[in-house]
Protein backbone atom coordinates (compact mmCIF):
# COMPACT_ATOMS: atom_id res chain seq x y z
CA UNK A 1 3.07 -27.67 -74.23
CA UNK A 2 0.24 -26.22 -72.69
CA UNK A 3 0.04 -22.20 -71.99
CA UNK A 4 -1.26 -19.92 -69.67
CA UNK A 5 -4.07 -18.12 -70.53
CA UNK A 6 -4.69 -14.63 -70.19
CA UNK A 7 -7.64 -13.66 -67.81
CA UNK A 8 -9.29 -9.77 -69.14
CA UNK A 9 -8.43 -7.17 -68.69
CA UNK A 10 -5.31 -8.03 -69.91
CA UNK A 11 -4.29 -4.94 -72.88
CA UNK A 12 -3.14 -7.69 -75.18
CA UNK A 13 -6.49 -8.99 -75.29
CA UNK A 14 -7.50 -5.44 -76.78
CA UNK A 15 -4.97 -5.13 -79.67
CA UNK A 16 -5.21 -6.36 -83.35
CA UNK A 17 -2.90 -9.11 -84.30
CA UNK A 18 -0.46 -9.46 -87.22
CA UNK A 19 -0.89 -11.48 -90.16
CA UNK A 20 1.08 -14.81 -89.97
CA UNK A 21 3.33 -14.58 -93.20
CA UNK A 22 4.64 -17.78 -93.64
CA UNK A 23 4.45 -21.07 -91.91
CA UNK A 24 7.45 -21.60 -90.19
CA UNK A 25 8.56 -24.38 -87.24
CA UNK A 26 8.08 -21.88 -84.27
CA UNK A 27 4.03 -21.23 -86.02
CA UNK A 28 3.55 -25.10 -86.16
CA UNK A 29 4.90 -25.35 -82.14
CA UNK A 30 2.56 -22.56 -81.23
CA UNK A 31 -0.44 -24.05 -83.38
CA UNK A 32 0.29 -27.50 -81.57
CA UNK A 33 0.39 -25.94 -78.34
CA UNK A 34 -2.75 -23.87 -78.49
CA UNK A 35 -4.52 -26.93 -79.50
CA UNK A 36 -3.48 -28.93 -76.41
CA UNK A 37 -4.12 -25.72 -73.71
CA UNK A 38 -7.58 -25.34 -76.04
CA UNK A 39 -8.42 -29.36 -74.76
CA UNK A 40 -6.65 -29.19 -71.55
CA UNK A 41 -9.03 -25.85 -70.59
CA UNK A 42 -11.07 -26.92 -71.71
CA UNK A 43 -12.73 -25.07 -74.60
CA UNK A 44 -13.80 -25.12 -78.56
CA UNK A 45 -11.49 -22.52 -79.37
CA UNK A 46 -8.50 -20.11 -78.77
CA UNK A 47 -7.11 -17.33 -80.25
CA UNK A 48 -3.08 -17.09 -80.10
CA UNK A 49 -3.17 -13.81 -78.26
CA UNK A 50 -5.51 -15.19 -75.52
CA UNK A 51 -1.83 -17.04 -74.57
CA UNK A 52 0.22 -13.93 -75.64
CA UNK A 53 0.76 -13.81 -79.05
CA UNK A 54 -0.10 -11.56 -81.06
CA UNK A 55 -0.51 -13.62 -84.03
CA UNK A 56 -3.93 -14.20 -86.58
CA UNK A 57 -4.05 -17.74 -85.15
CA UNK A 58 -6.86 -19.92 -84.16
CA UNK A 59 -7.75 -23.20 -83.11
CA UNK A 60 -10.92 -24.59 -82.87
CA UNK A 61 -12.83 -27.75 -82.49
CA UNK A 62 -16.43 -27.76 -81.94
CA UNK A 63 -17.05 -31.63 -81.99
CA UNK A 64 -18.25 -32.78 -78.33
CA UNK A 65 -19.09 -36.51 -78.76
CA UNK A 66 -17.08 -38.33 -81.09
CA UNK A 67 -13.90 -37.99 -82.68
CA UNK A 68 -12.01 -34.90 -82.33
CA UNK A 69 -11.65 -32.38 -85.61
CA UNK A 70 -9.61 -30.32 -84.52
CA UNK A 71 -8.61 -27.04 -86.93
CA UNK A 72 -5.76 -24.64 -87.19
CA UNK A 73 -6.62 -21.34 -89.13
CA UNK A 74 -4.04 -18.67 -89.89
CA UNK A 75 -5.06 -15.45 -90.65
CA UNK A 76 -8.41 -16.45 -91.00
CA UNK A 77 -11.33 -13.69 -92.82
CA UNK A 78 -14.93 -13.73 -92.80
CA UNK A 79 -15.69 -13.44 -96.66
CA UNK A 80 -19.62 -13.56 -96.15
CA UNK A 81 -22.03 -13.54 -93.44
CA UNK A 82 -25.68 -14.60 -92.86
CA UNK A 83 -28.42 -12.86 -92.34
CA UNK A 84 -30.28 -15.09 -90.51
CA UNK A 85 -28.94 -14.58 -87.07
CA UNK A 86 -28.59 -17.11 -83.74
CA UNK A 87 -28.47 -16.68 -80.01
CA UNK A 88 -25.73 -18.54 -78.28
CA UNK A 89 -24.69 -18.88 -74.49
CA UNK A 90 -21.16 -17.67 -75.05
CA UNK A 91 -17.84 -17.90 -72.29
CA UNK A 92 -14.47 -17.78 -72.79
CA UNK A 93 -11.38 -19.07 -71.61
CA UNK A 94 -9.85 -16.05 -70.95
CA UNK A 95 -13.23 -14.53 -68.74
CA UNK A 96 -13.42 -18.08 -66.94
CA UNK A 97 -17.19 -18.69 -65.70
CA UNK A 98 -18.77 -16.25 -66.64
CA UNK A 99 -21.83 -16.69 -69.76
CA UNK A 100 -23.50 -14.07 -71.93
CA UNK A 101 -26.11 -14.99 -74.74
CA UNK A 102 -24.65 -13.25 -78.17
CA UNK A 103 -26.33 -12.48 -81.63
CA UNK A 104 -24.21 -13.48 -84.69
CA UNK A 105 -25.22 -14.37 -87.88
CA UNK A 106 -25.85 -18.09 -87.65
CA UNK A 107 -24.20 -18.94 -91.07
CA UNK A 108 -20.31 -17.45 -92.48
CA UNK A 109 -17.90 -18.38 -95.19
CA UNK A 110 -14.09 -18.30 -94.13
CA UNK A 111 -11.28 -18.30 -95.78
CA UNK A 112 -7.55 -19.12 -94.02
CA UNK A 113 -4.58 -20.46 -94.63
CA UNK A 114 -3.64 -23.99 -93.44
CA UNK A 115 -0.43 -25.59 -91.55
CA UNK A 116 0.77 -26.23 -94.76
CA UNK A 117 0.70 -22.79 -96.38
CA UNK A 118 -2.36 -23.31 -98.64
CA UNK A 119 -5.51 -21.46 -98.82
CA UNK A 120 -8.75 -22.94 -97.65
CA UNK A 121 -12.59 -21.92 -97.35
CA UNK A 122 -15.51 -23.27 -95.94
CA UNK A 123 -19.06 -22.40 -94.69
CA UNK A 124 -19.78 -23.04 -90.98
CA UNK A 125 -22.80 -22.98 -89.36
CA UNK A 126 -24.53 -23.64 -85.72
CA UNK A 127 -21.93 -23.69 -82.73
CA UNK A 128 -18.96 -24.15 -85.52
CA UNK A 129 -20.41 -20.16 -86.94
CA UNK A 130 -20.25 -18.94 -83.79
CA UNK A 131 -16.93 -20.29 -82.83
CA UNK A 132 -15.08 -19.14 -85.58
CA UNK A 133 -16.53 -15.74 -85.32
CA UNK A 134 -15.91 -15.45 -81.22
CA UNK A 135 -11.99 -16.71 -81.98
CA UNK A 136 -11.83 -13.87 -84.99
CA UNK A 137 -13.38 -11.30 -82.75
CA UNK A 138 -10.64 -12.07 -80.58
CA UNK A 139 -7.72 -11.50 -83.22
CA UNK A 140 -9.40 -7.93 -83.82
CA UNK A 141 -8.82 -7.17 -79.76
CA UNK A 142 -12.95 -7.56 -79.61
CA UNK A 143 -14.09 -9.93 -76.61
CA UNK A 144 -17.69 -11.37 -76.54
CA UNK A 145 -18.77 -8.97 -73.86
CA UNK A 146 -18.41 -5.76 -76.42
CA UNK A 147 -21.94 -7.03 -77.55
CA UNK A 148 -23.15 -6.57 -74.39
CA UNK A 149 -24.36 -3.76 -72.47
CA UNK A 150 -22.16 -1.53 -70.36
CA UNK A 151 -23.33 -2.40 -66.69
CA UNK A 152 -22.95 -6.45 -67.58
CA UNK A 153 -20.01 -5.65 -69.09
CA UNK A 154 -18.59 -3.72 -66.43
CA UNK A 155 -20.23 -6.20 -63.80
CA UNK A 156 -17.92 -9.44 -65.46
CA UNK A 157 -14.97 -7.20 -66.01
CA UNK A 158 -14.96 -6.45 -61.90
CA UNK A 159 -15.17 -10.25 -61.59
CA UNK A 160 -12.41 -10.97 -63.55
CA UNK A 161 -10.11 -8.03 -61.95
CA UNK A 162 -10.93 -9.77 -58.24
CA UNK A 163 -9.97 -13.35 -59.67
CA UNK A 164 -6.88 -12.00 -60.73
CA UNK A 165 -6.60 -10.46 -57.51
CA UNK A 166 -7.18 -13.86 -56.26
CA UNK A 167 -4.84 -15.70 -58.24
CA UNK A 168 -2.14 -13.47 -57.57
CA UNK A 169 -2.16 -13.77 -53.55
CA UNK A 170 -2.57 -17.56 -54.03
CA UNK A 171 0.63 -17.54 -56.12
CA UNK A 172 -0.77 -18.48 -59.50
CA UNK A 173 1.24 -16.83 -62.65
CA UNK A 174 -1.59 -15.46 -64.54
């Protein structure tokens, strides 16, 4: 089923999640459904409370030609991080059109638990890197324009508060 997502400032969007502690029916649902809103968007990733949960969920899938991979991480951790860092146009689904370029370190190993309750780690790099750090961010109440400065912040924050503004006359739910 796909969501709605939530468009900042939305307060949710500011709060730290809870740790997923088991993997139940209702966490399989929601990891099924943020991976269809994440395509439908679309996007590379979501973070559950970008839909209203406040959950350490994310979904991501970074592959644009070829055959999907998609991923499901739950309570995913950054164990190590790269010094080397990269500069990547970043957006998000839930600041819609609007692009920032953000410094992260190009290179981190993650650890998470899968759909099936086990532990896994891996080291991702390039766009995958950046993903997984933008959706984590996002699970800590941290959007991608906290790295910038205040008056570009503040600049895409009035955007977002008008589109709302927008949407709401129109009759859209979000």
């Amino acid at each position: 089923m796909i969501r709605d997502i939530l468009i900042h400032p939305d307060p949710r969007l500011k709060k730290p999640c809870e740790p997923v502690a088991e993997v139940t029916a209702e966490i399989l649902t929601l990891a099924s459904d943020m991976l269809e809103t994440m395509y439908d968007a679309p996007g590379i990733g979501l973070a559950a409370p970008q839909i209203g949960v406040m959950k350490r969920i994310i979904v991501m899938d970074c592959i644009k030609d070829g055959p999907p991979e998609p991923m499901v991480l739950l309570n995913p951790k950054v164990l190590w991080s790269s010094e080397d860092l990269a500069t990547y146009e970043e957006g998000c689904l839930s600041i819609p059109d609007q692009y920032a370029e953000v410094k992260r370190p190009s290179g981190v190993k993650v650890v998470w638990m899968d759909t099936e309750g086990l532990a896994q780690e891996r080291m991702f790099e390039g766009l995958w890197a950046t993903c997984v750090q933008h959706e984590i961010d996002h699970l800590d109440g941290k959007l991608f324009i906290d790295y910038l400065g205040p008056l570009k912040r503040q600049m895409i924050t009035r955007k977002m508060e008008k589109l709302k503004r927008e949407r709401a006359r129109s009759g859209a739910d979000y």
